[in-house]
C-alpha atoms as a PDB file:
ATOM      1  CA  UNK A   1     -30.586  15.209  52.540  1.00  0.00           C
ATOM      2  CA  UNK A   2     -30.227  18.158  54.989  1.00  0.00           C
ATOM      3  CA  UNK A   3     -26.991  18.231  56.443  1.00  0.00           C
ATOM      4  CA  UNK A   4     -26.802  19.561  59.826  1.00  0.00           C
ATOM      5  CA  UNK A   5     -25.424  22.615  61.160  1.00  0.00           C
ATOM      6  CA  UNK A   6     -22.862  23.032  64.299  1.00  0.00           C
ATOM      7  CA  UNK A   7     -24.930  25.029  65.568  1.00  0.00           C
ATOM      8  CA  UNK A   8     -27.511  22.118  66.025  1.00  0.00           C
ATOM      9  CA  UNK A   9     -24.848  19.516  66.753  1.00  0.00           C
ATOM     10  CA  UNK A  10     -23.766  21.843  69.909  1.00  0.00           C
ATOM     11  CA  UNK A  11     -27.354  22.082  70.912  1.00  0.00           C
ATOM     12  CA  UNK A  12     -28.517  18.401  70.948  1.00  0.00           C
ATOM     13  CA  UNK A  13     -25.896  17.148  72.344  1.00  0.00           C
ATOM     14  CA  UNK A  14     -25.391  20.098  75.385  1.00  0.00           C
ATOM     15  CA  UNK A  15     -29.147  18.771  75.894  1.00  0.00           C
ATOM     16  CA  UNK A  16     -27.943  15.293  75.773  1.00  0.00           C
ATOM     17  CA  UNK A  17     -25.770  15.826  78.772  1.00  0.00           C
ATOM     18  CA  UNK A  18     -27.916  17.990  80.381  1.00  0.00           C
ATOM     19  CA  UNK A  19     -25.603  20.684  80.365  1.00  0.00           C
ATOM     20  CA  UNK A  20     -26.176  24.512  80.774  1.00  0.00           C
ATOM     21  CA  UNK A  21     -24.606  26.849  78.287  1.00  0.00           C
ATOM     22  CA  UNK A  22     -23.191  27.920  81.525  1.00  0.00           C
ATOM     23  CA  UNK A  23     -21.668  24.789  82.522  1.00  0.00           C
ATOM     24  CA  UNK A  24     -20.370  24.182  79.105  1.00  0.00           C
ATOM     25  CA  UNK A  25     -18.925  27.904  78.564  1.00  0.00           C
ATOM     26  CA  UNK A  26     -17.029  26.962  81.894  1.00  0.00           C
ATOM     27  CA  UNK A  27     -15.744  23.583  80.476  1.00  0.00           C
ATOM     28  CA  UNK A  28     -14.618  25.356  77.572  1.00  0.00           C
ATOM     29  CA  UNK A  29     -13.161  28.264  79.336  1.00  0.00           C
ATOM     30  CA  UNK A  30     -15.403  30.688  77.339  1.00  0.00           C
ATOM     31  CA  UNK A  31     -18.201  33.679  77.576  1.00  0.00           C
ATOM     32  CA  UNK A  32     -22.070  31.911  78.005  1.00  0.00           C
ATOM     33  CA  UNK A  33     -22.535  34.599  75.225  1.00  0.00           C
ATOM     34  CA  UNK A  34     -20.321  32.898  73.566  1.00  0.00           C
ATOM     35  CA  UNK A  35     -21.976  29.490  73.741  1.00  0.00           C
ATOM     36  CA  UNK A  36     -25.396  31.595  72.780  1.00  0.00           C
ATOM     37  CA  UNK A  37     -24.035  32.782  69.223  1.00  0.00           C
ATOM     38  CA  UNK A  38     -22.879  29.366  68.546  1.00  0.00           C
ATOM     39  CA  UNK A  39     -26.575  27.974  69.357  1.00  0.00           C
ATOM     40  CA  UNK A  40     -28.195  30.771  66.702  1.00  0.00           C
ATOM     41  CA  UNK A  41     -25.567  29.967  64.171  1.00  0.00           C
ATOM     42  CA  UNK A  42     -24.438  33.697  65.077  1.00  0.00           C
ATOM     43  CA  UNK A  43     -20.770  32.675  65.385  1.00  0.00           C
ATOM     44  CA  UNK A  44     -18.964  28.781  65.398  1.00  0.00           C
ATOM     45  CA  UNK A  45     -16.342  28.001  67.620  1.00  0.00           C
ATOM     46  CA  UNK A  46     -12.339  28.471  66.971  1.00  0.00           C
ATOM     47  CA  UNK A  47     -10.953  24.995  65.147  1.00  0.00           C
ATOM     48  CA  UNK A  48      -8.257  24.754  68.571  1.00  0.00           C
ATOM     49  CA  UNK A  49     -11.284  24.655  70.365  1.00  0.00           C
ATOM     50  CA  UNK A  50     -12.872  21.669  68.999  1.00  0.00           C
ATOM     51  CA  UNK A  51     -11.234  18.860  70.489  1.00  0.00           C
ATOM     52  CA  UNK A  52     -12.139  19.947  73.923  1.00  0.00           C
ATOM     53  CA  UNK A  53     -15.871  20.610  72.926  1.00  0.00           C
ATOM     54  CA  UNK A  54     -15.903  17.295  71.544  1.00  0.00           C
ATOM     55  CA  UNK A  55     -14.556  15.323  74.725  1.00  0.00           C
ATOM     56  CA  UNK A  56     -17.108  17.715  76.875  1.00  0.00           C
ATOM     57  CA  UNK A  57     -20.003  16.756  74.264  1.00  0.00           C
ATOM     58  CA  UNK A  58     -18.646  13.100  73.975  1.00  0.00           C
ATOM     59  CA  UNK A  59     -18.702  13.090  70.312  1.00  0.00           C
ATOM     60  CA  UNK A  60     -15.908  13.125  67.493  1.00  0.00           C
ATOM     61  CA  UNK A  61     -14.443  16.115  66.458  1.00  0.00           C
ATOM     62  CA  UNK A  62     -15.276  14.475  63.114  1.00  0.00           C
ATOM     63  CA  UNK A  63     -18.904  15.088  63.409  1.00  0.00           C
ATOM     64  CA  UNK A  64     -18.791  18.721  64.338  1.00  0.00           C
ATOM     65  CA  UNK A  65     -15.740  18.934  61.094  1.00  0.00           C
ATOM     66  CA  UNK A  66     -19.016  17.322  58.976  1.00  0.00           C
ATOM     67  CA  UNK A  67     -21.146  20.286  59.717  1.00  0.00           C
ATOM     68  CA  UNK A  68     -22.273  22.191  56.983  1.00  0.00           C
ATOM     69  CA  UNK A  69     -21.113  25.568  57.988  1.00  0.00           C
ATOM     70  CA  UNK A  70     -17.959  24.458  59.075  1.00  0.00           C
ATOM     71  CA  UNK A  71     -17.033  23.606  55.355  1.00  0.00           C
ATOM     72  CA  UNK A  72     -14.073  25.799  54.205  1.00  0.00           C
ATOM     73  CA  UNK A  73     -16.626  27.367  51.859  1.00  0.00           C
ATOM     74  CA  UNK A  74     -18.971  28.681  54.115  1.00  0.00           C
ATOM     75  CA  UNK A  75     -16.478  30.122  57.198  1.00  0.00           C
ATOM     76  CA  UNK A  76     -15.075  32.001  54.208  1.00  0.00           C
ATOM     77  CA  UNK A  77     -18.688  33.456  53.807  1.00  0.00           C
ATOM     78  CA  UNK A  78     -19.090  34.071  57.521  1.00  0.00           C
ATOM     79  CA  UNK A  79     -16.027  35.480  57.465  1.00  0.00           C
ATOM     80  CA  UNK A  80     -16.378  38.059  54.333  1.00  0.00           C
ATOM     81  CA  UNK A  81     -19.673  38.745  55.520  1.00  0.00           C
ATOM     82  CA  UNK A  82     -18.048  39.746  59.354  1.00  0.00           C
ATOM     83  CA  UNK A  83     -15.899  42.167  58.031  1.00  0.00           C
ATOM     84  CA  UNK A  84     -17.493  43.100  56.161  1.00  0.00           C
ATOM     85  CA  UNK A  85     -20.178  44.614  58.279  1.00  0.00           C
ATOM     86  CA  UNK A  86     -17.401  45.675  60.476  1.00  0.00           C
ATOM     87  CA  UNK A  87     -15.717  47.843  57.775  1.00  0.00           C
ATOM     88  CA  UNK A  88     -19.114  49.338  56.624  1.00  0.00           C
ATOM     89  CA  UNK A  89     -20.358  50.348  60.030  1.00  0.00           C
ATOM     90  CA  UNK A  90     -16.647  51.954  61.184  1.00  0.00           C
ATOM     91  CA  UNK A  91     -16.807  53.616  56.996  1.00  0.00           C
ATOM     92  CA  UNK A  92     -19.809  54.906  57.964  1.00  0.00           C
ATOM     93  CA  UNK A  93     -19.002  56.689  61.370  1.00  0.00           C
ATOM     94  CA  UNK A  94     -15.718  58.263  60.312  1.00  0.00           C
ATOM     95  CA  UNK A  95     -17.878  59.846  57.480  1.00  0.00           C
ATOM     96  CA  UNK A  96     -20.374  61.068  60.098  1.00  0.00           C
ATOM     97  CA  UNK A  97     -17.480  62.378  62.172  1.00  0.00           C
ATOM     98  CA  UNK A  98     -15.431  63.993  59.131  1.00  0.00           C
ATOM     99  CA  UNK A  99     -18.594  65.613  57.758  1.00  0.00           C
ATOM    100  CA  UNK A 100     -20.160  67.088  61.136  1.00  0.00           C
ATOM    101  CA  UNK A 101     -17.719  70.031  61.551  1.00  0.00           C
ATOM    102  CA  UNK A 102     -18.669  70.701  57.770  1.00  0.00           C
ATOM    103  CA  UNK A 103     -22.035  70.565  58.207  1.00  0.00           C
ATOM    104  CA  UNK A 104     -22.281  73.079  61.160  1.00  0.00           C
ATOM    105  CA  UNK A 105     -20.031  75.581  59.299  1.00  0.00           C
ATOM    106  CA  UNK A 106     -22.582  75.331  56.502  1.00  0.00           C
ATOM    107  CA  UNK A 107     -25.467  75.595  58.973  1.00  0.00           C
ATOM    108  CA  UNK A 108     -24.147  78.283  61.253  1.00  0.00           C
ATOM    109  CA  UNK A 109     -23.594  80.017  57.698  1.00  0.00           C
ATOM    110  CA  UNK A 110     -27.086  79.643  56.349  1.00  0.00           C
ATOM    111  CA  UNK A 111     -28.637  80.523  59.085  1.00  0.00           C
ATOM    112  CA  UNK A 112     -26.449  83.574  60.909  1.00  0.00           C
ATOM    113  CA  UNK A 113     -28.059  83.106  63.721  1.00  0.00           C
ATOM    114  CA  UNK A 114     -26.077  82.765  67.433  1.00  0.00           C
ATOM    115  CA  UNK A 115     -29.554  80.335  68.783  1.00  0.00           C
ATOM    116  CA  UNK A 116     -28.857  78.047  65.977  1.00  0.00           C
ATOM    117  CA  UNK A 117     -25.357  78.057  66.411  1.00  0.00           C
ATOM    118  CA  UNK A 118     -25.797  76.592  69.537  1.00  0.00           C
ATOM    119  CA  UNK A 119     -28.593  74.313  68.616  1.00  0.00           C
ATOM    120  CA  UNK A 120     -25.793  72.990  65.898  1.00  0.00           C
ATOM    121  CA  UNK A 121     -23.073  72.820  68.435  1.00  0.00           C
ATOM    122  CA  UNK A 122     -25.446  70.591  70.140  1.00  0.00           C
ATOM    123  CA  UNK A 123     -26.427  68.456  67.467  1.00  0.00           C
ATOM    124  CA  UNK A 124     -22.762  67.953  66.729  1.00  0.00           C
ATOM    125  CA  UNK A 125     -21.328  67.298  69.891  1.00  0.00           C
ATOM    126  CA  UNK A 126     -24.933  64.106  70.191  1.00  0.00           C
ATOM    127  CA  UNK A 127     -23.263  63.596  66.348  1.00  0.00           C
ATOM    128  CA  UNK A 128     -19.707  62.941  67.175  1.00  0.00           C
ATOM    129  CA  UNK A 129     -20.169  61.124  70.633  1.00  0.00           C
ATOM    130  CA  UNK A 130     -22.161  58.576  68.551  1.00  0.00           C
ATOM    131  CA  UNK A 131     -19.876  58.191  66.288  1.00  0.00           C
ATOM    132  CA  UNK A 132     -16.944  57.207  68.652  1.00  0.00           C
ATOM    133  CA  UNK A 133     -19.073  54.932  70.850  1.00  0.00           C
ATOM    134  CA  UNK A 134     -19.419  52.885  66.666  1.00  0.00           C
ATOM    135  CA  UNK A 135     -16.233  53.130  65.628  1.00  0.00           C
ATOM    136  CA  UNK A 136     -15.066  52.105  69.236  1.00  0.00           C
ATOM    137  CA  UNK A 137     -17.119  49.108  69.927  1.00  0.00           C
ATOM    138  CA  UNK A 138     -16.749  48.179  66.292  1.00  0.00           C
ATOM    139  CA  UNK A 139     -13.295  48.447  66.024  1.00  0.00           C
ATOM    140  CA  UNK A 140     -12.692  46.268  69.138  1.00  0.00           C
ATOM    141  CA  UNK A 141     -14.562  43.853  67.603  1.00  0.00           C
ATOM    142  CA  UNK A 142     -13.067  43.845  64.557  1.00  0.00           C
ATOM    143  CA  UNK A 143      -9.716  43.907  65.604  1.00  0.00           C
ATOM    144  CA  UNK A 144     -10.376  40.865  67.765  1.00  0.00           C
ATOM    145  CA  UNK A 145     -11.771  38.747  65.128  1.00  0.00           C
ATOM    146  CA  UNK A 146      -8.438  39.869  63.098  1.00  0.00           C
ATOM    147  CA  UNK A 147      -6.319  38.672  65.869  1.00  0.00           C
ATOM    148  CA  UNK A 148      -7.944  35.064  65.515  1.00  0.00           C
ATOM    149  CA  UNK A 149      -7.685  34.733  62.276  1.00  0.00           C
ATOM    150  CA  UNK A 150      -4.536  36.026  61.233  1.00  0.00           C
ATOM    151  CA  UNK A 151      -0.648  36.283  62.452  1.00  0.00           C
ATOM    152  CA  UNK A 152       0.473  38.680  64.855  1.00  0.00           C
ATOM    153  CA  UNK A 153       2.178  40.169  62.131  1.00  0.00           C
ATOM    154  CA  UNK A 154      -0.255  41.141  60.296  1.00  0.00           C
ATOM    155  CA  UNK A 155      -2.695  42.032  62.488  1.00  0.00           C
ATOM    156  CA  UNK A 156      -0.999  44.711  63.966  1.00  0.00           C
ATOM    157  CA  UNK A 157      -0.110  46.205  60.292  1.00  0.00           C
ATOM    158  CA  UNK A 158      -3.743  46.485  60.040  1.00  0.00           C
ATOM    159  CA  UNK A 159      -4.213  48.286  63.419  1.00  0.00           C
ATOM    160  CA  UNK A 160      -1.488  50.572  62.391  1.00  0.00           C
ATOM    161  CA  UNK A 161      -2.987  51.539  59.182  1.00  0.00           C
ATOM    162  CA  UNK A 162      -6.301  52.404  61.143  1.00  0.00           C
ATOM    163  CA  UNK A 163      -4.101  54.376  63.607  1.00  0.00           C
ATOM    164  CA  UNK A 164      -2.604  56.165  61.273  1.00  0.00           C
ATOM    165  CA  UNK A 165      -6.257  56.955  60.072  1.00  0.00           C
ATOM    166  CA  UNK A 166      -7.374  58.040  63.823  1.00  0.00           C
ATOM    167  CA  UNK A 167      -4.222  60.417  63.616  1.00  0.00           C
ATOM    168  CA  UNK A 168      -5.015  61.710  60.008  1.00  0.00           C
ATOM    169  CA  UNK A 169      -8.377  62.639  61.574  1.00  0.00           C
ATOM    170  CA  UNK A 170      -7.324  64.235  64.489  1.00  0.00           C
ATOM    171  CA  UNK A 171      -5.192  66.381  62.169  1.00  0.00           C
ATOM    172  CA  UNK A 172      -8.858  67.600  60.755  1.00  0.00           C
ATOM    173  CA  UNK A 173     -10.022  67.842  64.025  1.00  0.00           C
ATOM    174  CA  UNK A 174      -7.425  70.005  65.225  1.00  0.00           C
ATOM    175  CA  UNK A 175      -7.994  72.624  62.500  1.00  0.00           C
ATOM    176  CA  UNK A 176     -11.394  72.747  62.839  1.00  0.00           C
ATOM    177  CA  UNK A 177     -11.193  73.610  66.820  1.00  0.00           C
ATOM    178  CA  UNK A 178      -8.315  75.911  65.801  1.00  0.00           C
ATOM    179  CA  UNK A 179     -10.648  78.141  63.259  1.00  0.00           C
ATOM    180  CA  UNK A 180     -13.451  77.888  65.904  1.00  0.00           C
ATOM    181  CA  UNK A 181     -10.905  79.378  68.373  1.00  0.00           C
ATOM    182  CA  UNK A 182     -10.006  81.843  66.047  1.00  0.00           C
ATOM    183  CA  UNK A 183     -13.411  83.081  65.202  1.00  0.00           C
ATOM    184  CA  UNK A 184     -14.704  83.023  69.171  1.00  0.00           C
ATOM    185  CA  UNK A 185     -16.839  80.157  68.896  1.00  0.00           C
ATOM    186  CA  UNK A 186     -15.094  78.371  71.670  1.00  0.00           C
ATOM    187  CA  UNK A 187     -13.192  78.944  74.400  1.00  0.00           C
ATOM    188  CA  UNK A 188      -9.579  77.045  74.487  1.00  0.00           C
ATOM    189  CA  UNK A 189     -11.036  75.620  76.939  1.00  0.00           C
ATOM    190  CA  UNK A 190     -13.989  73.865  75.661  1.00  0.00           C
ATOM    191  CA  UNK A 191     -12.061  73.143  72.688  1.00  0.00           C
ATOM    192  CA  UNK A 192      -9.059  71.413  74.368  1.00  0.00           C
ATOM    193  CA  UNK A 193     -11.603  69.105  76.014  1.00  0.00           C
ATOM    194  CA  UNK A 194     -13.566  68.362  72.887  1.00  0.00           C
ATOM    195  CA  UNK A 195     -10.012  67.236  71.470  1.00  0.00           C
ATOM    196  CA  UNK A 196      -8.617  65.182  74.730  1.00  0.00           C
ATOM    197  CA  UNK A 197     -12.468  63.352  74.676  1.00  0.00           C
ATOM    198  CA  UNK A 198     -11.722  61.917  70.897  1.00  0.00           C
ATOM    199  CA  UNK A 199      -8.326  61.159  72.191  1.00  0.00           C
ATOM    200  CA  UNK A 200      -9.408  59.151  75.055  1.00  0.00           C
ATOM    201  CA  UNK A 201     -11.479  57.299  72.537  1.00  0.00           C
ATOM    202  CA  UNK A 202      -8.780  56.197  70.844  1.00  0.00           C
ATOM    203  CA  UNK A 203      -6.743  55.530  74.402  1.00  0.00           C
ATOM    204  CA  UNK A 204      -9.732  53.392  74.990  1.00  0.00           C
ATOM    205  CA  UNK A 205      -9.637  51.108  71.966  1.00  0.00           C
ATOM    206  CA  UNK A 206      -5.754  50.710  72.867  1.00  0.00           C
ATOM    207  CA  UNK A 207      -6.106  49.649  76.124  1.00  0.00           C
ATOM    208  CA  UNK A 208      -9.572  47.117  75.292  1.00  0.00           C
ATOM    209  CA  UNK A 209      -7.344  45.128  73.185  1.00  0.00           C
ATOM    210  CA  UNK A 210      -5.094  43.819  75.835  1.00  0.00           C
ATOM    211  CA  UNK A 211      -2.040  43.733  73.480  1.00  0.00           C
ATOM    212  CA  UNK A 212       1.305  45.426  75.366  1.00  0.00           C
ATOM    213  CA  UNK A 213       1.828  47.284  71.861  1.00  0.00           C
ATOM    214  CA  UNK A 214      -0.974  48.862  71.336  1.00  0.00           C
ATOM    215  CA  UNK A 215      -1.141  50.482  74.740  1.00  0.00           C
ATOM    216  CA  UNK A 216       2.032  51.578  74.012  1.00  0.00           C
ATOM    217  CA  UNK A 217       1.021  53.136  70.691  1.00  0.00           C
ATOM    218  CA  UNK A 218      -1.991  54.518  72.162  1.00  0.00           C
ATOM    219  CA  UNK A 219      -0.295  56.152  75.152  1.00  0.00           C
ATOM    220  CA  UNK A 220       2.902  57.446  72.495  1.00  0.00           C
ATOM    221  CA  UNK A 221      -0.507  59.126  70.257  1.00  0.00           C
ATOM    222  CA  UNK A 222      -2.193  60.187  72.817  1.00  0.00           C
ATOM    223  CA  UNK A 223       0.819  62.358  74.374  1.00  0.00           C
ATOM    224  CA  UNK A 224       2.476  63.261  71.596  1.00  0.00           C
ATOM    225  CA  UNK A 225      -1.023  64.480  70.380  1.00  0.00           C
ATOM    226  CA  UNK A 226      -2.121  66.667  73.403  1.00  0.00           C
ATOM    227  CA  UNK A 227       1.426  68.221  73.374  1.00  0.00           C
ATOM    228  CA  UNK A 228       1.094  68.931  69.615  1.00  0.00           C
ATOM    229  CA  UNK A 229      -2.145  70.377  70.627  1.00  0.00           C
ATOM    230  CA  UNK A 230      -1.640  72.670  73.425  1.00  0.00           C
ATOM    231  CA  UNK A 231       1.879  74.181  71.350  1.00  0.00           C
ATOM    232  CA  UNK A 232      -0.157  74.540  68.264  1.00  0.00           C
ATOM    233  CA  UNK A 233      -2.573  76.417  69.885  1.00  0.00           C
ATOM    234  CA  UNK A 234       0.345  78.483  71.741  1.00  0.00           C
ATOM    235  CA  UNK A 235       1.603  78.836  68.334  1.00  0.00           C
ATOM    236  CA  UNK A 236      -1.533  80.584  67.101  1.00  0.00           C
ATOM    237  CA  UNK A 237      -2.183  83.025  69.944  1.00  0.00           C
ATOM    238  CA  UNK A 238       1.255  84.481  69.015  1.00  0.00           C
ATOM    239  CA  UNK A 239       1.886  84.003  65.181  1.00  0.00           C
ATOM    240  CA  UNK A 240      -1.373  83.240  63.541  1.00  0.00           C
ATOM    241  CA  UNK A 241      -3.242  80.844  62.020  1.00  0.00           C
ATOM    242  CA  UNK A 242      -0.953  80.079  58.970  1.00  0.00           C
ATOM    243  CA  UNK A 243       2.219  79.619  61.395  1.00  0.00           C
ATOM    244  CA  UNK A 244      -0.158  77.002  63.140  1.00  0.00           C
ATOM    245  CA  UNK A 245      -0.951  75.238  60.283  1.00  0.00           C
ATOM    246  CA  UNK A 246       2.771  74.706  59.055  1.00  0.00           C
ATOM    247  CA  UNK A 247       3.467  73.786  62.283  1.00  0.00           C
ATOM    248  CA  UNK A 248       1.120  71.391  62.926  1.00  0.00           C
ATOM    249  CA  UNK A 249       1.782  69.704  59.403  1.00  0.00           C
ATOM    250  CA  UNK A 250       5.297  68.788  60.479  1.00  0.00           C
ATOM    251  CA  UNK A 251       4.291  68.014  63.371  1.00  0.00           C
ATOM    252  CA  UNK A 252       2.044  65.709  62.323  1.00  0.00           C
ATOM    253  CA  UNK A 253       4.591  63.897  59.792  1.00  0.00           C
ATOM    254  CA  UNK A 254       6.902  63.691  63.243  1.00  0.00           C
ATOM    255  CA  UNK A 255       4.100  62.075  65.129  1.00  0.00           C
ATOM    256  CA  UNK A 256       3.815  59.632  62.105  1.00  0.00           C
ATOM    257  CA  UNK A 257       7.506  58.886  62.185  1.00  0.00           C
ATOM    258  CA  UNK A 258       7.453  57.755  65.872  1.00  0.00           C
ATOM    259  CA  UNK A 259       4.653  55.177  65.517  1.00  0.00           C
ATOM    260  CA  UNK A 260       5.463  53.830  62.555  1.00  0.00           C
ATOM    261  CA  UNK A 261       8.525  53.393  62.729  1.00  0.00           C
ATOM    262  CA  UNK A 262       9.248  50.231  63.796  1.00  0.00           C
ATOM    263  CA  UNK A 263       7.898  47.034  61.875  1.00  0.00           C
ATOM    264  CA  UNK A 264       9.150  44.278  63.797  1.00  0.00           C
ATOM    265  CA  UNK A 265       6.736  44.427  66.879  1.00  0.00           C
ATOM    266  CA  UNK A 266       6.307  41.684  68.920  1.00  0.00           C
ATOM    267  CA  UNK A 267       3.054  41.251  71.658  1.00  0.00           C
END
């Protein structure tokens, strides 16, 4: 015997009442996307959420509990599978956007050639935007489907770990503008911008997640960053490139020190 799915259960009996998935989505207080994903078994709905699809379906919450996929079994294989291709896809663009600034040194090294050098700026900047928009629009995701399955707790010691990760790379980032700088490649200018555009990425996840904290956190990186910055760079014009360096490394472990300080953070 084929057992049913909830994604079938939701279906026939939406029919049976002649509802809309926008008229149900509004019942249930949810996106008609939302309602769509459960339909092509691309998604299931949160267990608080069942009693109130039941009474709007007129059927028992024991009947959509009966599904197959809602057996404890299979949301843990939705669920590995989920973050799975969460974590693969954001893996995958911070290895794009670590190993650009490599791959045009090597390029503009090959080739010695100003044209190209431009040509690879190019390529790098198309490189690195698309990288951001994935780890952006992935991360939200991800971070969201955290939040419903975990405690508060926890879920923000996971955002913090990939903050610390966005900060880790900015440290990369900022050495790599620095050296282009140095060598005449860019202006401070152009440079500075590059930098505040992969910080307002960051700003940007902050803010999509609706969570007091992380705007917080965001806004705290995102200044402390740009200051950090703007006085290495200072630093540079007058002392060099190794004074920057040092400098930035402490500054770094300072900027560190000031988000991560506090555990016990509260939405």
């Amino acid at each position: 015997m084929i057992e049913k799915q909830i994604k079938d259960v939701i279906y026939e009996n939406r029919k049976k009442k002649q509802l809309t998935q926008e008229q149900l989505a509004d019942q249930l207080n949810v996106s008609n996307k939302t309602i769509s994903k459960w339909e092509r078994g691309l998604g299931y709905p949160d267990i608080l959420i069942l009693p109130t699809l039941a009474k709007v379906l007129d059927i028992s919450v024991n009947e959509l509990l009966s599904t197959d996929d809602l057996k404890p079994e299979s949301i843990e294989q939705y669920d590995y599978k989920i973050m799975t291709k969460y974590k693969l896809n954001i893996i995958f663009a911070f290895f794009i956007l670590i190993f650009s600034p490599v791959l045009y040194i090597i390029s503009a090294f090959v080739f010695q050639s100003y044209e190209l050098s431009i040509i690879s700026i190019f390529i790098g900047v198309i490189v690195v935007l698309f990288s951001l928009i994935t780890v952006i629009l992935h991360s939200i995701q991800m971070y969201d489907f955290i939040r419903n399955k975990y405690t508060n707790e926890k879920y923000i010691r996971i955002f913090k770990n990939y903050l610390g990760l966005f900060s880790m790379i900015l440290f990369v980032l900022s050495l790599f503008l620095t050296l282009l700088i140095e060598n005449k490649i860019f202006s401070i200018t152009v440079a500075t911008l590059i930098y505040l555009l992969f910080l307002a990425a960051i700003l940007i996840i902050c803010l999509k997640l609706r969570v007091k904290i992380f705007k917080t956190m965001g806004l705290i990186l995102f200044i402390l960053s740009s200051i950090l910055f703007i006085s290495g760079i200072i630093t540079m014009s007058i002392l060099g490139i190794i004074p920057y360096i040092l400098f930035y490394v402490g500054s770094q472990i300072l900027n560190y020190i000031v988000l991560f300080i506090s555990n016990d953070v509260k939405k």
